[in-house]
N, C-alpha and C. Protein backbone atom coordinates (compact mmCIF):
# COMPACT_ATOMS: atom_id res chain seq x y z
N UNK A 1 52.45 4.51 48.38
CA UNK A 1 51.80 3.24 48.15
C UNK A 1 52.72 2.10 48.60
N UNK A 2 52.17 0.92 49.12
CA UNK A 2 52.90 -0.36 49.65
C UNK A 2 52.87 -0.95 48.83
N UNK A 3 54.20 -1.75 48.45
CA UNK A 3 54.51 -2.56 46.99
C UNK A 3 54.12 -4.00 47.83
N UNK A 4 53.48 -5.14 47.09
CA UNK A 4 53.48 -6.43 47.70
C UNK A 4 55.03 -6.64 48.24
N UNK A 5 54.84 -7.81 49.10
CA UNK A 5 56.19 -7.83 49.79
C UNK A 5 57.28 -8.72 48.81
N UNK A 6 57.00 -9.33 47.63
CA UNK A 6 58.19 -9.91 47.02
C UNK A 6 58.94 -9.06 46.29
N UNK A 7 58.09 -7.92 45.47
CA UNK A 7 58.81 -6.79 45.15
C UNK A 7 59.21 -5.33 45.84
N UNK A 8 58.89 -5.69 47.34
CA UNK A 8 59.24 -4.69 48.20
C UNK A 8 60.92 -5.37 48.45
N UNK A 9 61.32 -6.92 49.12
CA UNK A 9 62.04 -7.82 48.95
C UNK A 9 62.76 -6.91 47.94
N UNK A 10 63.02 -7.27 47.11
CA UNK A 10 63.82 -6.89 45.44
C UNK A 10 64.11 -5.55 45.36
N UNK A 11 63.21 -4.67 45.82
CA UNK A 11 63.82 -3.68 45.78
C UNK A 11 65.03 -3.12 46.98
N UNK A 12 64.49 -3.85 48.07
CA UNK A 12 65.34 -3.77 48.78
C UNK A 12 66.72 -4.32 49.01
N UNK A 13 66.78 -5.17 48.46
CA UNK A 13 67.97 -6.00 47.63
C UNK A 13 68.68 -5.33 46.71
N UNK A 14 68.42 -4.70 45.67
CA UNK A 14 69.01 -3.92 44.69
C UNK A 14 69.32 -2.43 45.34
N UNK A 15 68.54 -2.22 46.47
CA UNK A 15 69.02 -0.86 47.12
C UNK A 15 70.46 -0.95 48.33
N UNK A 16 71.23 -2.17 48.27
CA UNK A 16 72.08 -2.78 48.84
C UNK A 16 73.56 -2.47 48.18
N UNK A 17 72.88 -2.77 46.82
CA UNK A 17 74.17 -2.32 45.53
C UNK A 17 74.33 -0.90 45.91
N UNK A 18 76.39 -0.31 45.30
CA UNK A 18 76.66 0.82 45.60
C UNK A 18 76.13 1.65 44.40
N UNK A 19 75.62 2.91 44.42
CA UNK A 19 74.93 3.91 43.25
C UNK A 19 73.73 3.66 43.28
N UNK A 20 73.21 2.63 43.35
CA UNK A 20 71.43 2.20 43.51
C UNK A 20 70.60 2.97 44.64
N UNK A 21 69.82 3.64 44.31
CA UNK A 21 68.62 4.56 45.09
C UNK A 21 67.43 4.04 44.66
N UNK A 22 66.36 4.60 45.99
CA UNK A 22 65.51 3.81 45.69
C UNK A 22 64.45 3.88 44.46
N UNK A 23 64.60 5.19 43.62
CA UNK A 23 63.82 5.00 42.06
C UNK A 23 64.63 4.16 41.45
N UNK A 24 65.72 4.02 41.29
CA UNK A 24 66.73 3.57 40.35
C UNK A 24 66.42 1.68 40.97
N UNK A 25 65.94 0.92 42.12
CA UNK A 25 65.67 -0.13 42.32
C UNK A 25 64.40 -0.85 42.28
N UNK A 26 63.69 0.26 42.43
CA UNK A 26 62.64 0.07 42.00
C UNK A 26 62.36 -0.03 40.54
N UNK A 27 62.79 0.52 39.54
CA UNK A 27 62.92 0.59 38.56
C UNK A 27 63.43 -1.27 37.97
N UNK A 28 64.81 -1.42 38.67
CA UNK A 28 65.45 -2.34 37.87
C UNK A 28 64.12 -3.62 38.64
N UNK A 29 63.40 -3.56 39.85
CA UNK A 29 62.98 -4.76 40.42
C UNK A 29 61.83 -4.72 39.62
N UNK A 30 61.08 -3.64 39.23
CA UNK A 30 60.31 -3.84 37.70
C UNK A 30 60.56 -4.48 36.57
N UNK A 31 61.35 -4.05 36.35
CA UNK A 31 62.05 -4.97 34.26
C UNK A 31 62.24 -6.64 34.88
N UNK A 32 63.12 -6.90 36.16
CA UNK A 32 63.36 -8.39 36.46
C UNK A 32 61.58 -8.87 36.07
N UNK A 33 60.45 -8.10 36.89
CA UNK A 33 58.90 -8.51 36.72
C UNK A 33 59.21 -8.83 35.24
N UNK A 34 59.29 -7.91 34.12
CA UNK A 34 58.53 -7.93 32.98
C UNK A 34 59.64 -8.85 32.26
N UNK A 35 60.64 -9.45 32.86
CA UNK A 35 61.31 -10.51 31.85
C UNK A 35 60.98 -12.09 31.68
N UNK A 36 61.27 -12.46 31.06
CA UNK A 36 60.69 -13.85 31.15
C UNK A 36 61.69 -15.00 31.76
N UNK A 37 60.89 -16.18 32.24
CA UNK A 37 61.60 -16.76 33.24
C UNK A 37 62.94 -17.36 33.25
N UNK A 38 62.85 -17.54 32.05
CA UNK A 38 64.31 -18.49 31.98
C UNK A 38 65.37 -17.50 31.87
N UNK A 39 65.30 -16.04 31.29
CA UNK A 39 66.04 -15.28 31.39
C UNK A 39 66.64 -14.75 33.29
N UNK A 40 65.04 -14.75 33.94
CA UNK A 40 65.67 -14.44 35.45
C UNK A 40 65.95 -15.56 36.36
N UNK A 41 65.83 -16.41 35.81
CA UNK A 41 66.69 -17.98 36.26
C UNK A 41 67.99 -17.80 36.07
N UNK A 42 68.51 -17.32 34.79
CA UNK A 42 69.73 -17.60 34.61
C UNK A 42 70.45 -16.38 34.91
N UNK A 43 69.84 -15.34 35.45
CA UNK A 43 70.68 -14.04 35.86
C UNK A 43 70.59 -14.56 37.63
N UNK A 44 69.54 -15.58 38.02
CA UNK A 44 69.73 -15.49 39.19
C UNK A 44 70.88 -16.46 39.61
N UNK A 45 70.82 -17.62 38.51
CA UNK A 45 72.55 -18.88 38.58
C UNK A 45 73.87 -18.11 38.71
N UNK A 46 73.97 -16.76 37.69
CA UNK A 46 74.98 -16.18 37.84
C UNK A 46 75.05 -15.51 38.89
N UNK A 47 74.41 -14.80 39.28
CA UNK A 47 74.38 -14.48 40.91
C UNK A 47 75.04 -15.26 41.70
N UNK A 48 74.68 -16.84 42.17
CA UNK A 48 75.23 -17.62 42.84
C UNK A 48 75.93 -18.44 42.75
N UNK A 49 76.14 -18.25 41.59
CA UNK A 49 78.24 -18.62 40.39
C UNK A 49 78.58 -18.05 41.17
N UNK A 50 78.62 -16.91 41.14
CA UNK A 50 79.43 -15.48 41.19
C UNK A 50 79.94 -15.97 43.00
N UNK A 51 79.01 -15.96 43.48
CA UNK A 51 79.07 -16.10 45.14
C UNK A 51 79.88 -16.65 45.14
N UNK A 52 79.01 -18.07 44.65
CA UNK A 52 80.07 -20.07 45.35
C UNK A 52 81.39 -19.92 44.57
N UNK A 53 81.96 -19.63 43.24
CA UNK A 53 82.40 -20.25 42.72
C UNK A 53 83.65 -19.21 42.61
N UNK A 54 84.03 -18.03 42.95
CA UNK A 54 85.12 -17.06 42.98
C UNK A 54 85.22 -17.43 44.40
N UNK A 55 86.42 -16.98 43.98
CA UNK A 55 87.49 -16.79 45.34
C UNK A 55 88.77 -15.89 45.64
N UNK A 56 89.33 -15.36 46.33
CA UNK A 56 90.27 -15.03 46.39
C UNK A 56 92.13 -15.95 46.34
N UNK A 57 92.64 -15.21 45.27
CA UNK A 57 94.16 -15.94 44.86
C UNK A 57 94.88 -15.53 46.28
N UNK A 58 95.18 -17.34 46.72
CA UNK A 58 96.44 -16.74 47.88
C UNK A 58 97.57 -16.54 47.88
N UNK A 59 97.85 -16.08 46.31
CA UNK A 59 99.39 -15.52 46.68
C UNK A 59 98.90 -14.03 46.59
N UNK A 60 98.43 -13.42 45.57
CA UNK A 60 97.94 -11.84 45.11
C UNK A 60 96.72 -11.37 45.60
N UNK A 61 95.95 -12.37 45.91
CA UNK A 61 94.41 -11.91 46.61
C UNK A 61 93.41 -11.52 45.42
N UNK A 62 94.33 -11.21 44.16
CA UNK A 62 92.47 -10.93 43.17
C UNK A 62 91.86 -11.76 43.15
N UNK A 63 90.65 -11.70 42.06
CA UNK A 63 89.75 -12.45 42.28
C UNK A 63 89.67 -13.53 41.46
N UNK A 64 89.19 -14.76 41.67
CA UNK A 64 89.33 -15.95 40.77
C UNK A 64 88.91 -16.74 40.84
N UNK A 65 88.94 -17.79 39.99
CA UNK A 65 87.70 -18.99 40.01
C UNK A 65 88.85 -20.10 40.02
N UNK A 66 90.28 -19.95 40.09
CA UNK A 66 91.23 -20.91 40.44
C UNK A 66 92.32 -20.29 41.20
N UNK A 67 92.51 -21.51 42.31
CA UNK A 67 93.76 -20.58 43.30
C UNK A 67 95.48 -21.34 42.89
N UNK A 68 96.13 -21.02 42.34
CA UNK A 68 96.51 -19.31 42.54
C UNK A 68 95.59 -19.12 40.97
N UNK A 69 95.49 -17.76 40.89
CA UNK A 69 95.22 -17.17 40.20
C UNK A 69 95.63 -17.19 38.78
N UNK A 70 95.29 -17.10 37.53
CA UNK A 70 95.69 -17.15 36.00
C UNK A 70 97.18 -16.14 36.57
N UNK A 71 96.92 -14.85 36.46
CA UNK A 71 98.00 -14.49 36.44
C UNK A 71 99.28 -14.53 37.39
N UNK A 72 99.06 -15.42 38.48
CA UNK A 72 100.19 -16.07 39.28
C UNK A 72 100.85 -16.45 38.87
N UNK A 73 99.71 -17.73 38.07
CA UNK A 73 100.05 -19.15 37.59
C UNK A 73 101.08 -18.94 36.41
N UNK A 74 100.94 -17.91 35.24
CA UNK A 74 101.41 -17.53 34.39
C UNK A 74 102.94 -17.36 34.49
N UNK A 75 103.79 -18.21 33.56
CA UNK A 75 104.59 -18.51 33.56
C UNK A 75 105.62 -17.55 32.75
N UNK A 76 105.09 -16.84 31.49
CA UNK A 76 105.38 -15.62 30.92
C UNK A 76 105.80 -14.18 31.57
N UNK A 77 105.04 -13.98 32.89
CA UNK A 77 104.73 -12.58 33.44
C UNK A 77 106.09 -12.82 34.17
N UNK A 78 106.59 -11.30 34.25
CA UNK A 78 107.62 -11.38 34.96
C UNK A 78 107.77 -11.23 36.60
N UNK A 79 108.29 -11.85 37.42
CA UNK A 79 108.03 -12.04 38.66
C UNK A 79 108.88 -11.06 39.25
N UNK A 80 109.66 -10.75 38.68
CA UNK A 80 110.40 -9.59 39.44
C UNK A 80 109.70 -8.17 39.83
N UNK A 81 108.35 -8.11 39.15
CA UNK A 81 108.17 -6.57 39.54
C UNK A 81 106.81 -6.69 40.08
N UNK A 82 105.91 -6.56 40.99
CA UNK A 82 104.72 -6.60 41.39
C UNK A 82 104.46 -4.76 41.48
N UNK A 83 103.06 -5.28 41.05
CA UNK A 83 102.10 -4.22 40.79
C UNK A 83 101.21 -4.12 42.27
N UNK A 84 101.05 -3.15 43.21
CA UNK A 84 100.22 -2.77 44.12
C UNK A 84 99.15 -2.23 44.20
N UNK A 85 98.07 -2.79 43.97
CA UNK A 85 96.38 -2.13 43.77
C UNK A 85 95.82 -2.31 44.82
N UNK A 86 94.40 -1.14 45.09
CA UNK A 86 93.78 -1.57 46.09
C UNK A 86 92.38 -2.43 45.89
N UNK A 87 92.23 -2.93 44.03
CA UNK A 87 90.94 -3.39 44.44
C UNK A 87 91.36 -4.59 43.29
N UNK A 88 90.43 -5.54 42.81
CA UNK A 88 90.60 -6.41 42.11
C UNK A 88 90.37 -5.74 40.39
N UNK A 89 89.10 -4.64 40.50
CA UNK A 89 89.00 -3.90 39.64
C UNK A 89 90.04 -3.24 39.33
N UNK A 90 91.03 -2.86 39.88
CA UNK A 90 92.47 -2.26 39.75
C UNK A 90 93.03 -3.03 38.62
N UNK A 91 93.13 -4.29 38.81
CA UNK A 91 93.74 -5.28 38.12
C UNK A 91 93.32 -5.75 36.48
N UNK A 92 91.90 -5.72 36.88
CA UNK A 92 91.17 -5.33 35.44
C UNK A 92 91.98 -4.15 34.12
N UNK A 93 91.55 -3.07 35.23
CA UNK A 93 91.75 -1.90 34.13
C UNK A 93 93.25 -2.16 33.85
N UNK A 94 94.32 -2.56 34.46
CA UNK A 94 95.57 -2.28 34.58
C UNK A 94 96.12 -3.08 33.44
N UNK A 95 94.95 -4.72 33.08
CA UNK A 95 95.35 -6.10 32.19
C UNK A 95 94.48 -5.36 30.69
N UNK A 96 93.65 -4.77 31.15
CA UNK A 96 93.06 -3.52 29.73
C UNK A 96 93.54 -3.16 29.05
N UNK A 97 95.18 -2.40 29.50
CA UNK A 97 96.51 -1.76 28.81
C UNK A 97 97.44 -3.05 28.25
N UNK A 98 97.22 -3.84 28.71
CA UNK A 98 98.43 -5.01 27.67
C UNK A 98 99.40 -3.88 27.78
N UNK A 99 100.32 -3.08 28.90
CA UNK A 99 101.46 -2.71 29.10
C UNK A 99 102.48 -3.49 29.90
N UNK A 100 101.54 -3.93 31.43
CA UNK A 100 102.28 -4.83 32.77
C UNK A 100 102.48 -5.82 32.28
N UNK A 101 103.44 -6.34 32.52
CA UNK A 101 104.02 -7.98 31.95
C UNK A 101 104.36 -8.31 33.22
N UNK A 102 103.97 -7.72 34.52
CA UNK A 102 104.85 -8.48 35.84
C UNK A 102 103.63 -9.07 36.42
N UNK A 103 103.44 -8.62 37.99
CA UNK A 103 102.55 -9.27 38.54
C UNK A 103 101.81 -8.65 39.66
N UNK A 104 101.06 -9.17 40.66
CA UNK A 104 100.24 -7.95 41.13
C UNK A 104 100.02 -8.19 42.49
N UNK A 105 99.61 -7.46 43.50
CA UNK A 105 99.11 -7.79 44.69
C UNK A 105 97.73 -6.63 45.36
N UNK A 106 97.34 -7.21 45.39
CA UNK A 106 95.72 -6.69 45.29
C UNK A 106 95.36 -6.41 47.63
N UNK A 107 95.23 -4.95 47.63
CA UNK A 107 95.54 -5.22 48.98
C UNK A 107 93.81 -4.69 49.37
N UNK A 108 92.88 -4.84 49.09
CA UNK A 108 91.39 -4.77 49.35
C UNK A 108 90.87 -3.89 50.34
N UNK A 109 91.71 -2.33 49.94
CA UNK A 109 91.31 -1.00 50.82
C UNK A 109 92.44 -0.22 50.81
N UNK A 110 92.05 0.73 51.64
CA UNK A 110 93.19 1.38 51.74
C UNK A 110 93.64 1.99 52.97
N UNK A 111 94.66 2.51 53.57
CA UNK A 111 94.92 2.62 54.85
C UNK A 111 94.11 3.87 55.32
N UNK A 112 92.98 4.25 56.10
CA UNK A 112 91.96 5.10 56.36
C UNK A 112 92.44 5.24 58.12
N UNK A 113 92.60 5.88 58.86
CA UNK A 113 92.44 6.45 60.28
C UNK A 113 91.03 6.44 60.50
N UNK A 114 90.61 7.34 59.28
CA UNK A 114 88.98 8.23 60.31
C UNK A 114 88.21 7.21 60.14
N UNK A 115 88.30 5.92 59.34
CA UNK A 115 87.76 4.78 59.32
C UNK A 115 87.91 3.78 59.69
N UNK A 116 88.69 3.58 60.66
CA UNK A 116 89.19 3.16 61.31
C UNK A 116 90.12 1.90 60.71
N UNK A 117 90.58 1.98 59.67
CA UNK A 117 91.09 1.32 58.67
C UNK A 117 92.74 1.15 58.75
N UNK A 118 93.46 0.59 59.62
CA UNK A 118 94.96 0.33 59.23
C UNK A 118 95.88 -0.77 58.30
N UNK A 119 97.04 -0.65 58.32
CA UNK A 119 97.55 -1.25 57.45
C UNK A 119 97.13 -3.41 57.52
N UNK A 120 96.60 -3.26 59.06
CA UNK A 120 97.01 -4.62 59.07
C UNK A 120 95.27 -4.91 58.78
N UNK A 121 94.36 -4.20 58.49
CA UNK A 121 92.74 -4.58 58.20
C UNK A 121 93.02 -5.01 56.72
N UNK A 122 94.29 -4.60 55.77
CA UNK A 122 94.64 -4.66 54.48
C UNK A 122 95.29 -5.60 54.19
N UNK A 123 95.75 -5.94 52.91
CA UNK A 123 96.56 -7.11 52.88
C UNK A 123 98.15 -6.46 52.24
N UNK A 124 98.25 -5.58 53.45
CA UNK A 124 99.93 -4.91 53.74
C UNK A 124 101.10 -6.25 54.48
N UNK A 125 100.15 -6.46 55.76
CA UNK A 125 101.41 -7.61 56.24
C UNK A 125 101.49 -8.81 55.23
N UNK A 126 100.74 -9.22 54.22
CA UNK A 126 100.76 -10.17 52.92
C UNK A 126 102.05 -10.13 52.22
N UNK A 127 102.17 -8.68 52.02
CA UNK A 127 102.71 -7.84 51.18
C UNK A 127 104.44 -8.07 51.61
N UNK A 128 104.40 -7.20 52.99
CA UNK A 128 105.35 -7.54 52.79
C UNK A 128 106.48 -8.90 53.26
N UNK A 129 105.30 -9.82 53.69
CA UNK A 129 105.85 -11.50 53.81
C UNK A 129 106.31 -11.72 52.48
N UNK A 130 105.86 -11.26 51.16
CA UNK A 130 105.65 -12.04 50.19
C UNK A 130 107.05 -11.37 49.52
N UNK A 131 107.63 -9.72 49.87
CA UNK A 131 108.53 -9.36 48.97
C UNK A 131 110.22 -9.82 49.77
N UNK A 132 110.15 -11.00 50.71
CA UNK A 132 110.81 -11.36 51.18
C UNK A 132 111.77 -12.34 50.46
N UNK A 133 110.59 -12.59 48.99
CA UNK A 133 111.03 -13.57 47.85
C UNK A 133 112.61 -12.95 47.04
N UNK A 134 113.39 -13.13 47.12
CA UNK A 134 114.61 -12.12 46.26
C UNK A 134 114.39 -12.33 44.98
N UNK A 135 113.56 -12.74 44.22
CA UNK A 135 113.53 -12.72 42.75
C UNK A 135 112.71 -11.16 42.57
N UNK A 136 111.60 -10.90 43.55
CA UNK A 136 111.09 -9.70 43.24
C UNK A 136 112.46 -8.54 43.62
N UNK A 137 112.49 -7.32 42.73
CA UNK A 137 113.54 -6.22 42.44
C UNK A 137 112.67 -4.74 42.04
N UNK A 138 111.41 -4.94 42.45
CA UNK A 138 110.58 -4.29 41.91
C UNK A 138 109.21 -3.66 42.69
N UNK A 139 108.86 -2.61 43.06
CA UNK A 139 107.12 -2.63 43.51
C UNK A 139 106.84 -1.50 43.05
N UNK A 140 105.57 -1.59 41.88
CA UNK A 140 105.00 -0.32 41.47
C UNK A 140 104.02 -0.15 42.22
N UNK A 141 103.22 0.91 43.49
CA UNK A 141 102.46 1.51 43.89
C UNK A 141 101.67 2.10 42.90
N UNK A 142 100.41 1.58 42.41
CA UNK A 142 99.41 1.93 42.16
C UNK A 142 97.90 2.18 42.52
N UNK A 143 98.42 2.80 43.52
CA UNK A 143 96.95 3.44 44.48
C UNK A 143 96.10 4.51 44.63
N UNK A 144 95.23 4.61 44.66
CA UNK A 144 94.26 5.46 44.09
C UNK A 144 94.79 7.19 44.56
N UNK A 145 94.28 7.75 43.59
CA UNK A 145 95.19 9.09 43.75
C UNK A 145 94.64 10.28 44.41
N UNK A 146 94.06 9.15 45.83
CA UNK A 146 93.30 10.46 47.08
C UNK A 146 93.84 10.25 48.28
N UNK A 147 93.43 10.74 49.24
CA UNK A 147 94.17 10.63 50.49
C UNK A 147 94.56 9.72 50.99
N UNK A 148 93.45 8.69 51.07
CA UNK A 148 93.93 7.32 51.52
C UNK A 148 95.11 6.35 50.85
N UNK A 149 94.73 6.99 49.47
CA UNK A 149 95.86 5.88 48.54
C UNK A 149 97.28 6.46 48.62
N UNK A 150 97.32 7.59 48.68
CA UNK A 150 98.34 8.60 49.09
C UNK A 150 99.08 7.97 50.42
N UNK A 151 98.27 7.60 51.69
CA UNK A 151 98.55 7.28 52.88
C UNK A 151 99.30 5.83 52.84
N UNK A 152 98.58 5.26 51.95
CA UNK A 152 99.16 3.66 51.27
C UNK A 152 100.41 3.68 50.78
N UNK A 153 100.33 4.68 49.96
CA UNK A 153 101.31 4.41 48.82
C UNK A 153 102.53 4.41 49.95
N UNK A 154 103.07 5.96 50.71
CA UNK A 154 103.75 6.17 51.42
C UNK A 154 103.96 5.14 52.86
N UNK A 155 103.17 4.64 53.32
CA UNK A 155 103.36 3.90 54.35
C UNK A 155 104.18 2.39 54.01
N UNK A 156 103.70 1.83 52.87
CA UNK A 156 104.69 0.74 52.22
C UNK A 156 105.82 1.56 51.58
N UNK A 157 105.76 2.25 51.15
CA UNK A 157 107.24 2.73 50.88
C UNK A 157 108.09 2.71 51.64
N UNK A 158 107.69 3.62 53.02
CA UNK A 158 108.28 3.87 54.16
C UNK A 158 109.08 2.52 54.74
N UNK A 159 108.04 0.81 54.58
CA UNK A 159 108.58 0.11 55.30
C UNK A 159 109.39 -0.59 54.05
N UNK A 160 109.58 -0.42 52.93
CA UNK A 160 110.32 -1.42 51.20
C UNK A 160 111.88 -0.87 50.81
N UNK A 161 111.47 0.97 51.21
CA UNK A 161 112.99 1.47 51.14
C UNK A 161 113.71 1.08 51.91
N UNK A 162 113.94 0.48 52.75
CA UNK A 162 115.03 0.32 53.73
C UNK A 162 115.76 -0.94 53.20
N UNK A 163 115.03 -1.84 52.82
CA UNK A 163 115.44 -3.15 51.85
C UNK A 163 116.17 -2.74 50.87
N UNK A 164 116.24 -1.78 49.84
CA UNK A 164 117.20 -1.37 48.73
C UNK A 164 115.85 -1.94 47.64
N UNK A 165 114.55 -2.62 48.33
CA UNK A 165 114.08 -2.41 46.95
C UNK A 165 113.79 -1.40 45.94
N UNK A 166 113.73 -1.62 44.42
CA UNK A 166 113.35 -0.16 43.86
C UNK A 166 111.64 -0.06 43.86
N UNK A 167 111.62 1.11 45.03
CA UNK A 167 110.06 1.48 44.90
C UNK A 167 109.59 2.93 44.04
N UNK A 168 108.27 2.73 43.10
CA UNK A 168 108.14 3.79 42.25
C UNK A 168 106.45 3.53 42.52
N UNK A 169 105.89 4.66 42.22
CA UNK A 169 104.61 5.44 42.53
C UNK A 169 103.81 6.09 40.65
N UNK A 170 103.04 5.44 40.67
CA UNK A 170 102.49 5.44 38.88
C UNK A 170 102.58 6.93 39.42
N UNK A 171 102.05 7.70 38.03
CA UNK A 171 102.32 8.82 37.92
C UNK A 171 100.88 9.72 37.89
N UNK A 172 100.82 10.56 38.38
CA UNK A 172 98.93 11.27 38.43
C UNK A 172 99.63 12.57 37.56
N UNK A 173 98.46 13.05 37.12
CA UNK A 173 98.15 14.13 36.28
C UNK A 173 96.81 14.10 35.11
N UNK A 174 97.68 15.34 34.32
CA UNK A 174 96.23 15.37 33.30
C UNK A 174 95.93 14.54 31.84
N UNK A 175 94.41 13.80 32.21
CA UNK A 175 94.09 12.85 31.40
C UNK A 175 94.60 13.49 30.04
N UNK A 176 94.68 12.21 29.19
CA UNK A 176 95.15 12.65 27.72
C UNK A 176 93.55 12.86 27.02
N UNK A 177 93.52 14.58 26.44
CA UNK A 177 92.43 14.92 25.82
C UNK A 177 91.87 16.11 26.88
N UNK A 178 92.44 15.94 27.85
CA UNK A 178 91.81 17.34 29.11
C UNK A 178 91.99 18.41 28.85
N UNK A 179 91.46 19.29 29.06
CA UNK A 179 91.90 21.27 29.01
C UNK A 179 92.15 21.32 30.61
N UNK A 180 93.71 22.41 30.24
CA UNK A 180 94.08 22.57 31.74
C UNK A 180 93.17 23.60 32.69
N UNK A 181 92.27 24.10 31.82
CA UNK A 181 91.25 25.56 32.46
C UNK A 181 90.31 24.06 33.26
N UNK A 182 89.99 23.02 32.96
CA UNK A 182 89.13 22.23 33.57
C UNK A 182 89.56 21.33 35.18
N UNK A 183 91.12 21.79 34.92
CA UNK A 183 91.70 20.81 36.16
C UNK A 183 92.21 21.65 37.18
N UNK A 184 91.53 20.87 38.43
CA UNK A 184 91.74 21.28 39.77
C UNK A 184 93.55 21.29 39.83
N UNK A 185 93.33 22.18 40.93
CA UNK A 185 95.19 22.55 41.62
C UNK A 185 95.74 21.01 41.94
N UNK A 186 95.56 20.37 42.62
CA UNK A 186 95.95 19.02 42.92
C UNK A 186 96.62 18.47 41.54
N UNK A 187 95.51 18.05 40.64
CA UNK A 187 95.83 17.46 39.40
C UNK A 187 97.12 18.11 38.79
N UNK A 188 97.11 19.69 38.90
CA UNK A 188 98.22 20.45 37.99
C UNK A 188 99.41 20.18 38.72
N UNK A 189 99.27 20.30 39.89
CA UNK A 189 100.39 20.20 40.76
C UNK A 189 101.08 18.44 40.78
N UNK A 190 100.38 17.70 40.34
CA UNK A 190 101.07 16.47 40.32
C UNK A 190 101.31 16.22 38.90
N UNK A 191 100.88 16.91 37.80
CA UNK A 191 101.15 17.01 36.45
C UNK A 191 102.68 17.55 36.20
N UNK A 192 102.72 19.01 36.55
CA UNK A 192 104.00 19.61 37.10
C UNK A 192 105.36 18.36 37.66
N UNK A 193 104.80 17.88 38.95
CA UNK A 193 105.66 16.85 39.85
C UNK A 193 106.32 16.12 38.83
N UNK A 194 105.45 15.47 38.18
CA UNK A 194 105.51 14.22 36.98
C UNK A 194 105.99 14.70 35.92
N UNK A 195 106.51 15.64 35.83
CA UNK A 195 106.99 15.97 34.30
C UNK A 195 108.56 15.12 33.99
N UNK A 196 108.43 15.12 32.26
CA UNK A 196 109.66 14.55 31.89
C UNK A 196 110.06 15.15 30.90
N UNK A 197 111.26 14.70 30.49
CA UNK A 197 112.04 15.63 29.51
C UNK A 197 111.90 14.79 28.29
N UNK A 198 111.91 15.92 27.36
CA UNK A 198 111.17 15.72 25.88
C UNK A 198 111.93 15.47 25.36
């Protein structure tokens, strides 16, 4: 069956988002129908908040609605150690833990070949203009723990060790609460890697 074209529109819009298929948009371009207006007025303002009014921080690149960024700007955090993520969501989960007290640099991918993805499509040459600062003594690599982030992690290493900075790589293994009968060889094998003394 042919949907009229404003909710053909909408669904096709919501089938744009990542995980969204087309029952699952069709679905949500239904409920927007059955809500009432002032409610999809104001989900549609935030929409184009969201657009106009974020931006990217130009010292760290997350995301923000002031440049530099809250946690640039932050006068508390310690500047000596930057944190290396590949997404802004990185930064989220990472400010979740109230552990990092330093600071961050957000490089928006990761180094990919078969995607044709290198260091300089990333914000690697950012990176390392920025650790040229001598107050930083510090870079934690926190990149996602698959091939590509793997390819990351090591390729800035490759170019930070030669400086005498201290470079360290978060640690992968098994979630707290896992059974080891449930975890792949990879996971055990970097569980193993990562071990410490009790």
């Amino acid at each position: 069956m042919q949907y009229p074209q404003p909710i053909s529109k909408l669904i096709e819009g919501f089938t744009k988002l990542p995980g969204i298929g087309p029952k699952t948009a069709a679905r949500l371009a239904f409920y927007i129908l059955d809500m009432n207006e002032d409610d999809v007025m104001d989900f549609a303002k935030a929409l184009m908040n969201a657009k106009r009014e974020l931006t990217y921080c130009s010292v760290c690149h997350h995301i923000t609605d002031t440049d530099p960024c809250r946690i640039c700007q932050d006068k508390d955090r310690d500047p000596s150690v930057i944190c290396v993520v590949q997404d802004s969501k990185d930064v989220i989960a990472m400010e979740k833990m109230k552990e990092f007290g330093g600071k961050y640099h957000v490089l928006h991918g990761a180094i990919s070949p078969v995607d044709g993805v290198g260091p300089e499509d990333i914000y690697v040459p950012d990176l390392i203009k920025r650790l040229q600062d001598e107050t930083i003594q510090e870079l934690i690599i926190a990149t996602n723990p698959n091939i590509e982030g793997e390819a990351t992690a090591m390729y800035i290493s490759r170019l930070v060790k030669p400086t005498g900075m201290k470079v360290s790589r978060i640690a992968h293994g098994l979630p707290v609460g896992g059974d080891l009968e449930y975890a792949d060889e990879v996971t055990l094998s970097k569980a193993i890697e990562g071990r410490r003394q009790l």
